[in-house]
C-alpha atoms as a PDB file:
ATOM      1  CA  UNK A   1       2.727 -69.111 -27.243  1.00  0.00           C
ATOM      2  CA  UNK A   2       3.103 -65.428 -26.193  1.00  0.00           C
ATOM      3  CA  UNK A   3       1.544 -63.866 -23.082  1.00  0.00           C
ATOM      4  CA  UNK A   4       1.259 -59.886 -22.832  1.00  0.00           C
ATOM      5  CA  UNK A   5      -0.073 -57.869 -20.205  1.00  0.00           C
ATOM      6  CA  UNK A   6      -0.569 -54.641 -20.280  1.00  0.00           C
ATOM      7  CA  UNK A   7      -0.836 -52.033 -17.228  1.00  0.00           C
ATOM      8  CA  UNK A   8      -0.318 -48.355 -16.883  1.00  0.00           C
ATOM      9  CA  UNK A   9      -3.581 -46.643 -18.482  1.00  0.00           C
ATOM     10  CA  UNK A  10      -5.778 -44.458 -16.067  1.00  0.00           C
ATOM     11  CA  UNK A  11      -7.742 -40.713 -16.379  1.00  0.00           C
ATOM     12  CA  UNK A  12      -5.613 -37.720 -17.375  1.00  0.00           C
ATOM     13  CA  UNK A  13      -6.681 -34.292 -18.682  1.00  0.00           C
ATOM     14  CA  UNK A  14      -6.426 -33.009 -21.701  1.00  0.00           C
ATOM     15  CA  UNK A  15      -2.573 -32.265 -22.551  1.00  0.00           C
ATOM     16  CA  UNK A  16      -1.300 -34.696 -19.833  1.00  0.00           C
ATOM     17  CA  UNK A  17       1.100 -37.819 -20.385  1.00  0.00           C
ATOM     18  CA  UNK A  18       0.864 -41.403 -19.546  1.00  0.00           C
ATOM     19  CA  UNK A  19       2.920 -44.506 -20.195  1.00  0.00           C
ATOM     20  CA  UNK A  20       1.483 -47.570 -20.727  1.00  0.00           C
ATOM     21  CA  UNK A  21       3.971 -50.483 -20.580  1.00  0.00           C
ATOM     22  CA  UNK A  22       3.362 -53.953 -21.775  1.00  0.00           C
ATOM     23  CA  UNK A  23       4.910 -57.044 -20.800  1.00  0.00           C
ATOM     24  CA  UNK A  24       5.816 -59.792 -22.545  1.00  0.00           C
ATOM     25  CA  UNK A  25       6.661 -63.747 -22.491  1.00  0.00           C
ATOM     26  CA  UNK A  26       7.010 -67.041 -23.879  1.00  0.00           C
ATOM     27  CA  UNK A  27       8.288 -67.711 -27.472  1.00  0.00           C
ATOM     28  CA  UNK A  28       8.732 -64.144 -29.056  1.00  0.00           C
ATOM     29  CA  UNK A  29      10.590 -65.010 -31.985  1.00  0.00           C
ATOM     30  CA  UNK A  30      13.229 -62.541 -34.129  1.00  0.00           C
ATOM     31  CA  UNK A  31      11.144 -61.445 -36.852  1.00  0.00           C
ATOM     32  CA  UNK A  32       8.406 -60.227 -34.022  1.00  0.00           C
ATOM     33  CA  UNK A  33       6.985 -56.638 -33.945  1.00  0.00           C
ATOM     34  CA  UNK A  34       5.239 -55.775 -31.186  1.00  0.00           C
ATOM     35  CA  UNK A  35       3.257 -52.490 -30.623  1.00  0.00           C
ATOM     36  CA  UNK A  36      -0.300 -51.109 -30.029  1.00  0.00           C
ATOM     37  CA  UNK A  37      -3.611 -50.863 -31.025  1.00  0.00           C
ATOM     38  CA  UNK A  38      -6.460 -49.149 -29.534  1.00  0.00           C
ATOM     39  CA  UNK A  39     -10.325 -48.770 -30.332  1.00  0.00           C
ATOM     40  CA  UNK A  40     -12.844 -45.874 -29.271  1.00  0.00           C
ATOM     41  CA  UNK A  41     -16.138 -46.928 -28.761  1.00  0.00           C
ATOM     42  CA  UNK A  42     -18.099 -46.904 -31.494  1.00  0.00           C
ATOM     43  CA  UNK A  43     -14.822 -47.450 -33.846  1.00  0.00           C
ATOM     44  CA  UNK A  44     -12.995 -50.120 -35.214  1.00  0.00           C
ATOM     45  CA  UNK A  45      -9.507 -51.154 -33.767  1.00  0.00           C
ATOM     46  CA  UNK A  46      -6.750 -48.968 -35.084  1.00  0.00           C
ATOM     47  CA  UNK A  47      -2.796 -49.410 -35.438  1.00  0.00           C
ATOM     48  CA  UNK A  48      -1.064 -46.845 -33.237  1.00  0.00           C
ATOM     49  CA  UNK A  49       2.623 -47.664 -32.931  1.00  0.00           C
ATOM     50  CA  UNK A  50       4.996 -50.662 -33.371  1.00  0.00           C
ATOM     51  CA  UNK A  51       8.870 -51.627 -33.200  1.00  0.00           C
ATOM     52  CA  UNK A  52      10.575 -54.171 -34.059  1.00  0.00           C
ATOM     53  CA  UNK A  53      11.246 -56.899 -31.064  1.00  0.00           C
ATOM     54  CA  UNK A  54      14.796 -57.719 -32.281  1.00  0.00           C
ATOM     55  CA  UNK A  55      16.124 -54.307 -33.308  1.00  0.00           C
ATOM     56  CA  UNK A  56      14.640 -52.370 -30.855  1.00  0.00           C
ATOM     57  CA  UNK A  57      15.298 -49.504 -33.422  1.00  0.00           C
ATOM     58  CA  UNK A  58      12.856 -50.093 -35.876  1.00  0.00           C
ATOM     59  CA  UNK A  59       9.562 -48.167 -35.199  1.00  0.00           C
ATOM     60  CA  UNK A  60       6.495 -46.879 -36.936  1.00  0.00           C
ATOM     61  CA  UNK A  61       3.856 -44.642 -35.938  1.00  0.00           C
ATOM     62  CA  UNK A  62       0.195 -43.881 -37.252  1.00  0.00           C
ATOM     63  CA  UNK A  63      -0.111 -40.067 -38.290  1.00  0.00           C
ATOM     64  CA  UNK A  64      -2.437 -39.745 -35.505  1.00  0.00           C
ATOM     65  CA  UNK A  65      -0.045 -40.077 -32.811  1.00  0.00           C
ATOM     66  CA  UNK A  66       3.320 -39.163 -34.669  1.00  0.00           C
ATOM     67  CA  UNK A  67       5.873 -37.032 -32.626  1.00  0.00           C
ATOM     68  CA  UNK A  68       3.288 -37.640 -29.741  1.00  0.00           C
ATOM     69  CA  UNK A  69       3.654 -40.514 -28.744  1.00  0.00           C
ATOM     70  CA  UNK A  70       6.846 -42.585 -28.365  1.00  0.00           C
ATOM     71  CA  UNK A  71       6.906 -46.548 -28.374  1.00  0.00           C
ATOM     72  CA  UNK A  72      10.336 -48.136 -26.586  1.00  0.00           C
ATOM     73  CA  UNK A  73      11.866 -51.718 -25.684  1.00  0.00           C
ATOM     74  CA  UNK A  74      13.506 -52.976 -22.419  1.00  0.00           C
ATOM     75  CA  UNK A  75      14.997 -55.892 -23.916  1.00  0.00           C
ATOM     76  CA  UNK A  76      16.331 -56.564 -20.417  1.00  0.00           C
ATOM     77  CA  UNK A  77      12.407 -56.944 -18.801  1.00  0.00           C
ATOM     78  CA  UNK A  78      10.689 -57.909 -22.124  1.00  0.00           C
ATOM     79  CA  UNK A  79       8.179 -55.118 -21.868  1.00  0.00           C
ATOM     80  CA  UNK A  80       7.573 -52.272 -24.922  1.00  0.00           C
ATOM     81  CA  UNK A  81       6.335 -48.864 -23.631  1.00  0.00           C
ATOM     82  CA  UNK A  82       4.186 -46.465 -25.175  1.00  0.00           C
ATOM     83  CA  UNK A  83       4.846 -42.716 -23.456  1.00  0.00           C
ATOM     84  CA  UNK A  84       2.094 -40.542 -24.453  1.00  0.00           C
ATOM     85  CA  UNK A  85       2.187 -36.903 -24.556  1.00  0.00           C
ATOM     86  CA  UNK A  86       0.057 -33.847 -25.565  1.00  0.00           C
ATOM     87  CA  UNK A  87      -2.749 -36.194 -24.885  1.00  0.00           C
ATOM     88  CA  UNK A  88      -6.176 -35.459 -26.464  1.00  0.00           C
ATOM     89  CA  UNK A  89     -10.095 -36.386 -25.806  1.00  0.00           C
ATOM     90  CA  UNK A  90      -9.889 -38.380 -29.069  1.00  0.00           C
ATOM     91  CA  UNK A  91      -6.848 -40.298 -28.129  1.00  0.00           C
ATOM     92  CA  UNK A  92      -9.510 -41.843 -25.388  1.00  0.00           C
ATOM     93  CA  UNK A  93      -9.616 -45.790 -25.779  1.00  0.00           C
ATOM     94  CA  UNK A  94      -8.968 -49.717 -24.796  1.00  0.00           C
ATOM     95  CA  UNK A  95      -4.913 -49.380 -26.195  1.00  0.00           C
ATOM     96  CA  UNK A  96      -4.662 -53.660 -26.414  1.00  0.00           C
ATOM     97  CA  UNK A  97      -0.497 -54.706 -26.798  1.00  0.00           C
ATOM     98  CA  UNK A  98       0.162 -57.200 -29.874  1.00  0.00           C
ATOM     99  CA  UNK A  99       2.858 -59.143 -30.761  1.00  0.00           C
ATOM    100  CA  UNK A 100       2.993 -61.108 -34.107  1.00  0.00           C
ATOM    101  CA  UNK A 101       5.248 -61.745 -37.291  1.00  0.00           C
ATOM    102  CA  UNK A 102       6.296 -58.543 -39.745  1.00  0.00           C
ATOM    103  CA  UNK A 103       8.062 -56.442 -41.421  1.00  0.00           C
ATOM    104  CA  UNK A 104       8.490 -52.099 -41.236  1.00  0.00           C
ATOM    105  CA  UNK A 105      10.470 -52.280 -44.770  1.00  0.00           C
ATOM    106  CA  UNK A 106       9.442 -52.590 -47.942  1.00  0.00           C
ATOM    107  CA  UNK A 107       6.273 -54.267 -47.355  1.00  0.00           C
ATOM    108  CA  UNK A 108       4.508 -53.209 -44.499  1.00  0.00           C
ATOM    109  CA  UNK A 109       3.180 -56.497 -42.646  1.00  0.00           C
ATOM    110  CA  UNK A 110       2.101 -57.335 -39.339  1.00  0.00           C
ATOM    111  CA  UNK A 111       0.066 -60.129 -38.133  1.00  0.00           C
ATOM    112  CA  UNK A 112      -1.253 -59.647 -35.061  1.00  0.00           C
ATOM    113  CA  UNK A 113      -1.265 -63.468 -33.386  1.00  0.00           C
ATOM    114  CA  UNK A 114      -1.453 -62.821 -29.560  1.00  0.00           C
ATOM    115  CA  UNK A 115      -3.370 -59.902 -28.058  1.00  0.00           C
ATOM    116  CA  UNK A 116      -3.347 -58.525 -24.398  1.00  0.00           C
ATOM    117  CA  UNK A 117      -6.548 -57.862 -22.256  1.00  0.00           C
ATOM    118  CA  UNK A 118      -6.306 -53.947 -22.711  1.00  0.00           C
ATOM    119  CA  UNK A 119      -6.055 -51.209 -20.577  1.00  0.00           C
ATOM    120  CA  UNK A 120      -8.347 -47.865 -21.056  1.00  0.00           C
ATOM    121  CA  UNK A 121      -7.090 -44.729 -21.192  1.00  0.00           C
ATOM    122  CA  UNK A 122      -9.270 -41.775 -21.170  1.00  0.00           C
ATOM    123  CA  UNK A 123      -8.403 -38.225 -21.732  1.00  0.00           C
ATOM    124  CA  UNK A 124     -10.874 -35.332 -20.071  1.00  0.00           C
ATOM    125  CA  UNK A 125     -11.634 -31.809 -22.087  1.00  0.00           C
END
């Protein structure tokens, strides 16, 4: 089993930053990405960012949020960070922290096993 918990969302304006981090523990396994999702209301859950547990190096990114946003391990306190920047009124959301089996190469794959509570972030116009 994995546990994640998620903290750091909040209000910020339009253009402002915020880093969410995520926490993680129990059995994360090698072959683990773990990354973010988030979901508008009204919208279906989207992929936002992952990297790859082991590495630490491999990352991807959904167009959306690309040179943006920045996702990060502390393989020291198990947690992955997403800093945001240049944030917008459509990046507002429930970002939810997932951890599962995949791969960023050659076949993109990730299953998304365990799922955090979420934490909203809203950006103001």
């Amino acid at each position: 089993q994995v546990q994640l918990v998620e903290s750091g969302g909040g209000l910020v304006e339009a253009g402002g930053s915020l880093r969410l981090s995520c926490a993680a523990s129990g059995r994360i396994l090698n072959n683990y990405l773990v990354g973010w999702l988030r979901q508008a209301p009204g919208k279906e859950r989207e992929f936002v960012a992952v990297v790859d547990w082991s590495s630490g190096s491999g990352t991807d990114y959904a167009d959306a949020v690309e040179g943006r946003f920045t996702i990060s391990r502390d393989n020291a306190k198990s947690t992955v960070y997403l800093q945001m920047k240049s944030l917008k009124p459509e990046d507002t959301a429930v970002y939810y922290c997932s951890a599962g089996e995949g791969n960023l190469s050659g076949v993109w794959i990730w299953r998304n096993d365990y799922w955090g509570q979420g934490t909203q972030v809203t950006v103001s116009s």
